[in-house]
Protein backbone atom coordinates (compact mmCIF):
# COMPACT_ATOMS: atom_id res chain seq x y z
CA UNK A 1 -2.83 -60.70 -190.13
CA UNK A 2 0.47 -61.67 -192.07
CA UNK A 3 2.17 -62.59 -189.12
CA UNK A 4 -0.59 -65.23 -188.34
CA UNK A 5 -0.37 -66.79 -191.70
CA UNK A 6 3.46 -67.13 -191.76
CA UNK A 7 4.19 -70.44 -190.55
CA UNK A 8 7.89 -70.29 -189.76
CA UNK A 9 7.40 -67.20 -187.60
CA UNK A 10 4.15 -68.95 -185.56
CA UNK A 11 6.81 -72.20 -185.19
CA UNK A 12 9.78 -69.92 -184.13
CA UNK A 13 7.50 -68.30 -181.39
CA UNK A 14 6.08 -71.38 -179.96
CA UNK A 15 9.31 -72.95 -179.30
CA UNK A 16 10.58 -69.74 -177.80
CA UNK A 17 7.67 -70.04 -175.70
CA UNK A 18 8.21 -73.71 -175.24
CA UNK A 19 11.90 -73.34 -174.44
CA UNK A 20 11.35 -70.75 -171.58
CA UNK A 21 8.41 -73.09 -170.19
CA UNK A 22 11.37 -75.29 -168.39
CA UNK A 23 11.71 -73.34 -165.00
CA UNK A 24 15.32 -74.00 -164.89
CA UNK A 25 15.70 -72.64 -168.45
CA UNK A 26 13.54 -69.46 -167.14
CA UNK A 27 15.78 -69.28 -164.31
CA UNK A 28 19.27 -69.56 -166.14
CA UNK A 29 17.28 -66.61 -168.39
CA UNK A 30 16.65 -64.55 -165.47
CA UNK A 31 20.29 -64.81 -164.22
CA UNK A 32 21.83 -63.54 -167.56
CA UNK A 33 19.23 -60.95 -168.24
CA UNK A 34 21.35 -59.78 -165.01
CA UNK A 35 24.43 -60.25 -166.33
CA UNK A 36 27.19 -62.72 -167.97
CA UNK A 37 27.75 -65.92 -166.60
CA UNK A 38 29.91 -69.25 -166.95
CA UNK A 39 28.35 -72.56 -166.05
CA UNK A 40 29.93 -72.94 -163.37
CA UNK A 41 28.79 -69.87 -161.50
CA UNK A 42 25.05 -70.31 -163.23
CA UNK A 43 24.96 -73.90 -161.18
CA UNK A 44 25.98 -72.64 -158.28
CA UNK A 45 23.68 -69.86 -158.17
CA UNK A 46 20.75 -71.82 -158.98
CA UNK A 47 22.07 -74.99 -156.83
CA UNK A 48 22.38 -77.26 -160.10
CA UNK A 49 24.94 -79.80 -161.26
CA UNK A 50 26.98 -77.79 -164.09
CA UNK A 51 25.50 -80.91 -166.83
CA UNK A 52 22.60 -79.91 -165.71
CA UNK A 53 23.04 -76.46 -166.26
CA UNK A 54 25.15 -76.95 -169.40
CA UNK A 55 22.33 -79.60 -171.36
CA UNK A 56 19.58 -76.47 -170.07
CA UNK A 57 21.99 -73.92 -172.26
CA UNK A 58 22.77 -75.90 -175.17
CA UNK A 59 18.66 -76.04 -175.45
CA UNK A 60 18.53 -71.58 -174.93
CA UNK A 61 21.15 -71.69 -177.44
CA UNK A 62 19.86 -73.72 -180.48
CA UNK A 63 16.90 -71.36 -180.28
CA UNK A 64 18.99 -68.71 -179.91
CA UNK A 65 18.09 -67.15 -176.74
CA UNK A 66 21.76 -66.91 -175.19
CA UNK A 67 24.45 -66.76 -177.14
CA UNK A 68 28.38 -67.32 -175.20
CA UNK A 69 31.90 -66.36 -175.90
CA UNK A 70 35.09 -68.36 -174.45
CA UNK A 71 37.49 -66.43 -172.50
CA UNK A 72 40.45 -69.01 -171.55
CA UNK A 73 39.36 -72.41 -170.67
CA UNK A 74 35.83 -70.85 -169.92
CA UNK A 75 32.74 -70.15 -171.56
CA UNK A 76 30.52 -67.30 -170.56
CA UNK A 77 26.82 -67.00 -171.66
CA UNK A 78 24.55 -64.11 -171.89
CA UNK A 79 21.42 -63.24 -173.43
CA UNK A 80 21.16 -62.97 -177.49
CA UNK A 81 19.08 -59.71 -177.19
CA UNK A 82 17.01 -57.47 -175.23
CA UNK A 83 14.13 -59.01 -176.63
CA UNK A 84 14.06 -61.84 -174.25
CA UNK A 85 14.47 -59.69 -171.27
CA UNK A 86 11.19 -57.77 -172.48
CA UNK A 87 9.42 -60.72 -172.97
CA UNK A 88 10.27 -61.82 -169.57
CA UNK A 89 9.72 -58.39 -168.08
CA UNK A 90 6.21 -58.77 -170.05
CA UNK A 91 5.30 -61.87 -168.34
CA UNK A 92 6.01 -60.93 -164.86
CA UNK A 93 4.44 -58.24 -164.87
CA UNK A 94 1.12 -59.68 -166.45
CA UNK A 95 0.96 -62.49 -163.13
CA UNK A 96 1.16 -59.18 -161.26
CA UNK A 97 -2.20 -58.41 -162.61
């Protein structure tokens, strides 16, 4: 019952849930749980202007869901854990039910 009376940890996991609401945001998620991407390639995958895309990731990473590294002039974005991909995993697989 600790968990339930810490407030910063209840805040932290609402806005995770919050942040992966967005279905673009899920979808960008989905595509790096897959593997690492640059913005470019995530718009064209999921057929969205690269603002678009890049305004979704600056959102996944302030909470720290993706994290990115720059190689050259571009950026490439991944997810910050395997905890994510579980969660994800989790979800899917309880709308299966």
């Amino acid at each position: 019952m600790r968990s339930i009376k810490n407030k910063e940890k209840i805040f932290r996991t609402s806005e995770t849930f919050k942040v992966l609401s967005d279905p673009n945001r899920l979808k960008i998620v989905i595509a790096l749980a897959k593997e690492e991407l640059c913005v470019c390639d995530i718009a064209a995958l999921l057929n969205l202007t690269e603002s678009a895309v890049s305004h979704q990731l600056r959102i996944l990473k302030n909470t720290r869901i993706v994290r990115y590294k720059k190689i050259g002039k571009l950026v490439y974005y991944s997810l910050t854990d395997k905890h994510i991909e579980s969660l994800i995993k989790a979800a899917t697989e309880h709308i299966k039910e």
